[in-house]
Protein backbone atom coordinates (compact mmCIF):
# COMPACT_ATOMS: atom_id res chain seq x y z
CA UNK A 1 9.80 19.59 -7.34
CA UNK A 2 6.85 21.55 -7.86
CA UNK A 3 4.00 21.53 -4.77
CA UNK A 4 0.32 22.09 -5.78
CA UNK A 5 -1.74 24.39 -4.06
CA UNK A 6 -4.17 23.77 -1.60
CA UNK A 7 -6.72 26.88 -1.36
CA UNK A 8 -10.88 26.68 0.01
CA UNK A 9 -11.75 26.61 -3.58
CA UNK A 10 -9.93 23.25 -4.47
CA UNK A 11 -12.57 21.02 -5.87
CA UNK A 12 -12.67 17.44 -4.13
CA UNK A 13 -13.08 14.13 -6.41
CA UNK A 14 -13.45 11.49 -4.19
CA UNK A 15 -13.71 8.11 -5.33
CA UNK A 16 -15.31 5.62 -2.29
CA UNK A 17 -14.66 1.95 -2.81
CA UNK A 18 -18.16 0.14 -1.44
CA UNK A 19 -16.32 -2.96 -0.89
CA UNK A 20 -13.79 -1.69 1.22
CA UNK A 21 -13.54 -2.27 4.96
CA UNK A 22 -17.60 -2.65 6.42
CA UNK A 23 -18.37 -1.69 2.77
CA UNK A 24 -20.62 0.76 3.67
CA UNK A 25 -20.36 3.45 1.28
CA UNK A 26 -23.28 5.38 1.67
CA UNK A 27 -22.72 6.57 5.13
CA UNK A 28 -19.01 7.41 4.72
CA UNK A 29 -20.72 9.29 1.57
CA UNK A 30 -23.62 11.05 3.79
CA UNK A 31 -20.78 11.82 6.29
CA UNK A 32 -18.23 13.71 3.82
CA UNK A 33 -20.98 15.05 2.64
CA UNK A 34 -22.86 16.80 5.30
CA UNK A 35 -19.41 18.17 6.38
CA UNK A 36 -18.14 19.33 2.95
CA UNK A 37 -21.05 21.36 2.43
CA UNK A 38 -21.28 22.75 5.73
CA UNK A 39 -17.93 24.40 4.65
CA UNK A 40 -18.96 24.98 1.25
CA UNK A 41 -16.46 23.23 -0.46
CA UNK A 42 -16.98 22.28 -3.98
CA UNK A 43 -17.04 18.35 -4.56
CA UNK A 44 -18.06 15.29 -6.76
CA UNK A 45 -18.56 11.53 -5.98
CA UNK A 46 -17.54 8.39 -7.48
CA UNK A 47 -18.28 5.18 -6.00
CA UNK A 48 -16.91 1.87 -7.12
CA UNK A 49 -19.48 -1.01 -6.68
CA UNK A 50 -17.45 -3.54 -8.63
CA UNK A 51 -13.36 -4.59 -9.28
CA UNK A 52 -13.91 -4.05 -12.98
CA UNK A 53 -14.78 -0.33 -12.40
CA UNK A 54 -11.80 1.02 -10.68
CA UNK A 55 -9.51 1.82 -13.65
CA UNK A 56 -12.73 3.57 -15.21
CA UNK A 57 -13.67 5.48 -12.07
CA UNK A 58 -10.07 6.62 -10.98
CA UNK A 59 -9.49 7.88 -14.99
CA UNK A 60 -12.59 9.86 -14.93
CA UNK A 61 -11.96 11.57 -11.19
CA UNK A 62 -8.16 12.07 -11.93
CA UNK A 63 -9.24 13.59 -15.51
CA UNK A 64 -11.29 16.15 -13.92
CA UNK A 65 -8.79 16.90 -10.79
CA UNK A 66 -6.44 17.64 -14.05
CA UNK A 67 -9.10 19.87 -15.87
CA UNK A 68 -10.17 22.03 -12.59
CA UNK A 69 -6.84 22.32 -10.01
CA UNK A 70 -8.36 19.86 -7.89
CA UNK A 71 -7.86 16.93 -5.68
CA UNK A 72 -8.39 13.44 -5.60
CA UNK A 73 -9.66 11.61 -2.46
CA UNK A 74 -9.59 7.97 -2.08
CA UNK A 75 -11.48 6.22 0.59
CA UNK A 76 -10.74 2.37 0.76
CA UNK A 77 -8.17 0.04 1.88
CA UNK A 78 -4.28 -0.19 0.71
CA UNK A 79 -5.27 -1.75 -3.17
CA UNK A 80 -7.87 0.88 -4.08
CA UNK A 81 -5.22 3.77 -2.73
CA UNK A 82 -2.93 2.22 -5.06
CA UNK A 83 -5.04 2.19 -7.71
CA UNK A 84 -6.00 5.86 -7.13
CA UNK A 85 -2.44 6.79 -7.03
CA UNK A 86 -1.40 4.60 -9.84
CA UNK A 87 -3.49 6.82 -12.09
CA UNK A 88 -2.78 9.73 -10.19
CA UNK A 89 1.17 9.78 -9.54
CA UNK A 90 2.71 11.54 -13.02
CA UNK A 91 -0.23 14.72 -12.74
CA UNK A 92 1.40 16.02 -9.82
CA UNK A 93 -1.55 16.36 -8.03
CA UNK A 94 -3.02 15.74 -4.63
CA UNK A 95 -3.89 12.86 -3.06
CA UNK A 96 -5.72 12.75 -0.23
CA UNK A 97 -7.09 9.48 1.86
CA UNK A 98 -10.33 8.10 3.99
CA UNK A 99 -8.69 4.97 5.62
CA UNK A 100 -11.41 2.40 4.64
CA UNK A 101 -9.41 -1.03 5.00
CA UNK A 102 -8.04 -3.74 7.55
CA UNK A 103 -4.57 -2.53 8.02
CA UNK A 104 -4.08 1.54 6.60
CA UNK A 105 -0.52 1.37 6.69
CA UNK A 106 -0.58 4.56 4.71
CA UNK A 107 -2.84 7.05 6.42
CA UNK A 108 -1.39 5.72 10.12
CA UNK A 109 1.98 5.88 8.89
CA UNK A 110 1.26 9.91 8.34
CA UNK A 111 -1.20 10.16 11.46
CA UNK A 112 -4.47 10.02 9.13
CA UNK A 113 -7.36 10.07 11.01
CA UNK A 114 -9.31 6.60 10.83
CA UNK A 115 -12.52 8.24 11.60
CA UNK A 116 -14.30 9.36 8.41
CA UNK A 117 -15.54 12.52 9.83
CA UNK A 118 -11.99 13.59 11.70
CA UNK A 119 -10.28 12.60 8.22
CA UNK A 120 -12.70 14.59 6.23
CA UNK A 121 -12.22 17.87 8.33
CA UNK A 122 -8.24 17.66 8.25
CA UNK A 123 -8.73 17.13 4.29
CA UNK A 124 -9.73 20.60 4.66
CA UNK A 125 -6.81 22.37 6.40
CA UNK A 126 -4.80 19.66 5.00
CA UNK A 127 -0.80 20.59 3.46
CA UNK A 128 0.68 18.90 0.62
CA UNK A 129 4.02 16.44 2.02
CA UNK A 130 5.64 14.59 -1.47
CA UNK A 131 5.82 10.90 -0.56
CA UNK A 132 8.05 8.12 -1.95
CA UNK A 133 6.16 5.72 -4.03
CA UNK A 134 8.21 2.23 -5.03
CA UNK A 135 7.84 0.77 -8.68
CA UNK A 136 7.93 -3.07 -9.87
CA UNK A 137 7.76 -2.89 -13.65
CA UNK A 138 5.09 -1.02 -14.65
CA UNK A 139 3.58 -0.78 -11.33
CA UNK A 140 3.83 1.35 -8.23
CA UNK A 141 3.42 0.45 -4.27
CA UNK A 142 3.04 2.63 -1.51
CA UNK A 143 3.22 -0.27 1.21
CA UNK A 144 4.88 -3.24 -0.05
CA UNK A 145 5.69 -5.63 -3.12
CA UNK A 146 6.07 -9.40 -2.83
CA UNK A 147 6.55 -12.54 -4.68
CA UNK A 148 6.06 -16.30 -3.21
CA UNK A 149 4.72 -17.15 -0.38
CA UNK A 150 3.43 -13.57 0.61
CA UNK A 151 1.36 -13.46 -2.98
CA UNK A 152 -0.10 -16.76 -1.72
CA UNK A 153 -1.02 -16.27 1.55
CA UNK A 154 -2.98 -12.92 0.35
CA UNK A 155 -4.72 -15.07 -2.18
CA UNK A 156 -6.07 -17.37 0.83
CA UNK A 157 -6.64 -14.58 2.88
CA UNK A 158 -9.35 -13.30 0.41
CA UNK A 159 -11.19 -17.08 0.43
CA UNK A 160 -11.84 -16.46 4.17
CA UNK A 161 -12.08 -13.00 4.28
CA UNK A 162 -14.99 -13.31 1.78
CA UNK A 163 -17.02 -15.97 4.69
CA UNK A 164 -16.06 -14.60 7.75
CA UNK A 165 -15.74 -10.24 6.57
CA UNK A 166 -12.07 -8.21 6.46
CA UNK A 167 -11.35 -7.87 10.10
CA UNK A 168 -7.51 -7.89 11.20
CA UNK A 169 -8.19 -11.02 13.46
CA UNK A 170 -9.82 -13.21 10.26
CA UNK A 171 -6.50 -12.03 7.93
CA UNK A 172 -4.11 -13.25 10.73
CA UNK A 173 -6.26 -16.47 11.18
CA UNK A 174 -5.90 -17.22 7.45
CA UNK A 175 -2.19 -16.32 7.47
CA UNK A 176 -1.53 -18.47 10.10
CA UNK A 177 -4.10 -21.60 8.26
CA UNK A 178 -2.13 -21.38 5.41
CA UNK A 179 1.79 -21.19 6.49
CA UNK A 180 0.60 -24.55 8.38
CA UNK A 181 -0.15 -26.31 4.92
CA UNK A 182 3.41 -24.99 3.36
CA UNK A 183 4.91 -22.97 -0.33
CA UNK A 184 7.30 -24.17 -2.82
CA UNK A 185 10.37 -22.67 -2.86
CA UNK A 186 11.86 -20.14 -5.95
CA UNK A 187 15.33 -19.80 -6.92
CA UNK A 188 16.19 -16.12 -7.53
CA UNK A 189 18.86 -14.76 -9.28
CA UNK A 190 19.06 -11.10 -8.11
CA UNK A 191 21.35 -7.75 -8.52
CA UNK A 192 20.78 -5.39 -6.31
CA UNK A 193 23.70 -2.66 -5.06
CA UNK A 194 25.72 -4.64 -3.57
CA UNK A 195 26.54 -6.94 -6.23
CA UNK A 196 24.95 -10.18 -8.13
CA UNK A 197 23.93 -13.35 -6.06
CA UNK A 198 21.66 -16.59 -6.24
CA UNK A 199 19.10 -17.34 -3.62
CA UNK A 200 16.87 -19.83 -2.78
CA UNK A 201 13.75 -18.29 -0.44
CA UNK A 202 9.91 -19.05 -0.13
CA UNK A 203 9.36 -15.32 -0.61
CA UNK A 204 10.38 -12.08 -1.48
CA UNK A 205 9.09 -9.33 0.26
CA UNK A 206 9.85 -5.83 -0.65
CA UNK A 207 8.69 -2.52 2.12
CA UNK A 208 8.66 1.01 1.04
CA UNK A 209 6.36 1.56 4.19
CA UNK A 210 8.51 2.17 7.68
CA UNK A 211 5.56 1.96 10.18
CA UNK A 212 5.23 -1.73 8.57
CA UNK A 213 8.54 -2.74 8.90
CA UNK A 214 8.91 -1.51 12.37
CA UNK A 215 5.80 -3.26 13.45
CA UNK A 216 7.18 -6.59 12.58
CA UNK A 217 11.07 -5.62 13.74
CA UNK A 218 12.83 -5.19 10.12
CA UNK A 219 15.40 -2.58 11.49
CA UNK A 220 16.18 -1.38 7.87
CA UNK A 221 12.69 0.62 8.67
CA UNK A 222 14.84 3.85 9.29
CA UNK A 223 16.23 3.76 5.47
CA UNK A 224 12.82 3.24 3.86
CA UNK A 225 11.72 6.29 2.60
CA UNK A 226 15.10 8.22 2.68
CA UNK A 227 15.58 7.12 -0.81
CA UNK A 228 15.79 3.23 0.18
CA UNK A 229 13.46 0.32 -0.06
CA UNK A 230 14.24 -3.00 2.15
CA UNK A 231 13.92 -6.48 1.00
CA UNK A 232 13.02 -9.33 3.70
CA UNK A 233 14.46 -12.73 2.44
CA UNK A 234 13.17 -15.56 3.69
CA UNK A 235 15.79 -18.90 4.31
CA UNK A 236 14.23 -21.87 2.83
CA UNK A 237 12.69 -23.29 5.91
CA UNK A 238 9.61 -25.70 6.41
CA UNK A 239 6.00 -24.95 7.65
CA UNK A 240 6.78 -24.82 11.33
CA UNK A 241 9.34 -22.48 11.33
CA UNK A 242 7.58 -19.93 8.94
CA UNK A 243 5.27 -20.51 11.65
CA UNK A 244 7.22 -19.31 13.97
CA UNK A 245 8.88 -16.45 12.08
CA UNK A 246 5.22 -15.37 11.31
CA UNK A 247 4.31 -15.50 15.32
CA UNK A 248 7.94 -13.07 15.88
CA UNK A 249 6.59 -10.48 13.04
CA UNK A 250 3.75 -10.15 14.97
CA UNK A 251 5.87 -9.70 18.19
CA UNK A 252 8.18 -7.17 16.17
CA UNK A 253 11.28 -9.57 16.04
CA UNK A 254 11.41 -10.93 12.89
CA UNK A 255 14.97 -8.85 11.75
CA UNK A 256 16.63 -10.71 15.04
CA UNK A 257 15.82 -14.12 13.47
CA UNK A 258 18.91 -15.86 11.22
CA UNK A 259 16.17 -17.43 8.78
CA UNK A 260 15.51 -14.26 7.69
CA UNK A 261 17.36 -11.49 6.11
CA UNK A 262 17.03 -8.10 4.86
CA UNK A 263 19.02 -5.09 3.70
CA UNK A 264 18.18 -1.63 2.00
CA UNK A 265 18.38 -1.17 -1.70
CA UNK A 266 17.97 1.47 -4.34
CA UNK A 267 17.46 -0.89 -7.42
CA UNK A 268 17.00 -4.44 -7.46
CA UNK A 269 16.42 -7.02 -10.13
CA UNK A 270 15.52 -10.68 -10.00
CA UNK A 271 14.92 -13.18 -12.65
CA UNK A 272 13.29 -16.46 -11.38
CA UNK A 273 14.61 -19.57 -12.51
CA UNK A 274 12.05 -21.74 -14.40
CA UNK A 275 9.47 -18.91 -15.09
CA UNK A 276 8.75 -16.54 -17.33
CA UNK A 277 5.81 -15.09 -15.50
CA UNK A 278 4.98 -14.60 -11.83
CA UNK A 279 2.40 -13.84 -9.51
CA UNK A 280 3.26 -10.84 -7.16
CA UNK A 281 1.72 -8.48 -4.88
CA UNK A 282 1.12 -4.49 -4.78
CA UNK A 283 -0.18 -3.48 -2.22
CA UNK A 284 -2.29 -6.39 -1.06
CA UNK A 285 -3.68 -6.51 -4.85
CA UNK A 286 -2.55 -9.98 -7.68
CA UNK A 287 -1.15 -9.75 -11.06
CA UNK A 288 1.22 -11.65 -13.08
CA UNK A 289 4.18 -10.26 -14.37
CA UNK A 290 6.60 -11.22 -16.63
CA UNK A 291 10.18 -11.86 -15.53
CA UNK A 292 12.88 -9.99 -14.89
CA UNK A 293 11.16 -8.20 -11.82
CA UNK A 294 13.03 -4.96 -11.13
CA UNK A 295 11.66 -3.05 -7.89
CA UNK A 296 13.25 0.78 -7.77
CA UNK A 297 12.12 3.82 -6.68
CA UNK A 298 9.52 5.65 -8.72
CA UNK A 299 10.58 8.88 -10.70
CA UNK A 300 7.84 11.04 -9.27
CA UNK A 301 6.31 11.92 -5.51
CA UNK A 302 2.77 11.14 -4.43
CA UNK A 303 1.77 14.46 -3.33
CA UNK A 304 -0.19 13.31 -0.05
CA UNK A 305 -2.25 15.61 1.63
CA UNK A 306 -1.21 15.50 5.45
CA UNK A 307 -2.03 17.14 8.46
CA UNK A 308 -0.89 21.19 8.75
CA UNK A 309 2.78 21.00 9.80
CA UNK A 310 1.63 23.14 13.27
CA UNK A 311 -1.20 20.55 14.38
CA UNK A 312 1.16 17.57 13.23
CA UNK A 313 4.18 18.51 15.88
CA UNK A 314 1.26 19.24 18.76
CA UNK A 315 -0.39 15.67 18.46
């Protein structure tokens, strides 16, 4: 696996999402910026003011981190990382973040500073750590993958985060609004290494991040990342007891429950009876996707730019 180097003269393209977290661009911009210069390190801007831009923006900045030995720097929440690293992921180069969302699973799960100024000045001492990135299909997730009930209750979660703003306390409130009013249940037909099997579950829920699955008690945490991805199964149960596995996730007991259950996997395919396309979820962001679904690992590394291996072990 080959690392990329990290020098002072590594140009910065960072790509700023305004609608991300308080959505205020311009003074994580004015931040980065007063700081970058004061170090003299050479840098360019993108900022994304609408959805339709991102694929645009994130070509142009990973084109030119390509063309100069540079880096690219995302700051937004967990969908426009993925986006960044979608486009990013088979250059080989590095990645760096500005947690600007509701949840950063990412940057906390590798001790990322939340503050844009403390994230900006580790960018600059920062070392290179290749991360495991999961694939569905085409795609790629760094946090998690879903179908069912999980695509759903994201898709409500934007109607209220849209009136009331993307604070943690107005995503749980939705969650908890819509489990009350109930989801179908899909019958899967899955392979994974273990063997073949049919299973009837409101959702699917596939983790490649182990801070995530540790905050809601999925014990198959530890495996994640050590070549593994887990899958949390759901039982077909009704609205008041995904009710109450949703209130033990938040307590960090959800992998004691017998409605749910979950195991570590290298490969796993599922074909969902009665549809040939399905809404799913990467990384907090909807699309449809044809059937069969097959989650894996991805070929390739995100090369994430961490904290120096020396200041990492002394926090």
């Amino acid at each position: 696996m080959l690392i990329p180097a990290l020098t002072r003269d590594t140009p910065f393209y960072i790509v700023l999402n305004a609608r991300s977290g308080s959505g205020n661009a311009a003074q994580c911009r004015a931040q980065m910026q007063e700081i970058l210069e004061a170090e003299r390190k050479p840098h360019q801007f993108f900022v994304i003011e609408q959805p339709r831009q991102i694929e645009t923006i994130a070509a142009s900045a990973v084109a030119a981190a390509v063309r100069n030995a540079g880096a690219v720097i995302v700051g937004g929440g967990d969908g426009t990382i993925n986006a960044m690293a979608h486009a990013l992921l088979a250059t080989g180069r590095p990645f760096g973040v500005i947690p600007q969302g509701t949840f950063n699973y990412l940057s906390r799960t590798y001790d990322i500073p939340s503050d844009v100024g403390d994230a900006t000045r580790a960018l600059l001492t920062a070392r290179i750590r290749p991360v495991q990135v999961g694939a569905l299909n085409e795609r790629i997730f760094l946090v998690n993958a879903s179908l069912g009930l999980h695509p759903h209750l994201l898709q409500e979660r934007e109607t209220y985060t849209r009136q009331y703003g993307r604070r943690r306390a107005v995503a749980l409130w939705a969650g908890l609004a819509t489990l009350l009013k109930g989801y179908r249940r899909l019958v899967l037909e899955i392979e994974h290494d273990e063997g073949n099997e049919l299973v009837r579950t409101p959702s699917l829920f596939v983790g490649n991040n182990p801070l995530q699955l540790e905050r809601i008690g999925v014990p198959e945490a530890e495996d994640v990342q050590q070549s593994r991805l887990a899958a949390v199964i759901v039982r077909p149960v009704g609205g008041r007891t995904l009710l109450w596995l949703a209130l033990r996730g938040a307590l960090g007991q959800l992998g004691d429950d017998s409605n749910v259950r979950n195991f570590p996997f290298k490969r796993l395919r599922v074909r969902v009876r009665g549809e040939r396309k399905v809404k799913v979820a990467t990384d907090g962001e909807l699309l449809w996707m044809r059937t069969p679904l097959e989650f894996s690992i991805a070929p390739q590394r995100l090369m994430l730019m961490v904290a120096p291996a020396d200041r990492a072990s002394s926090e």
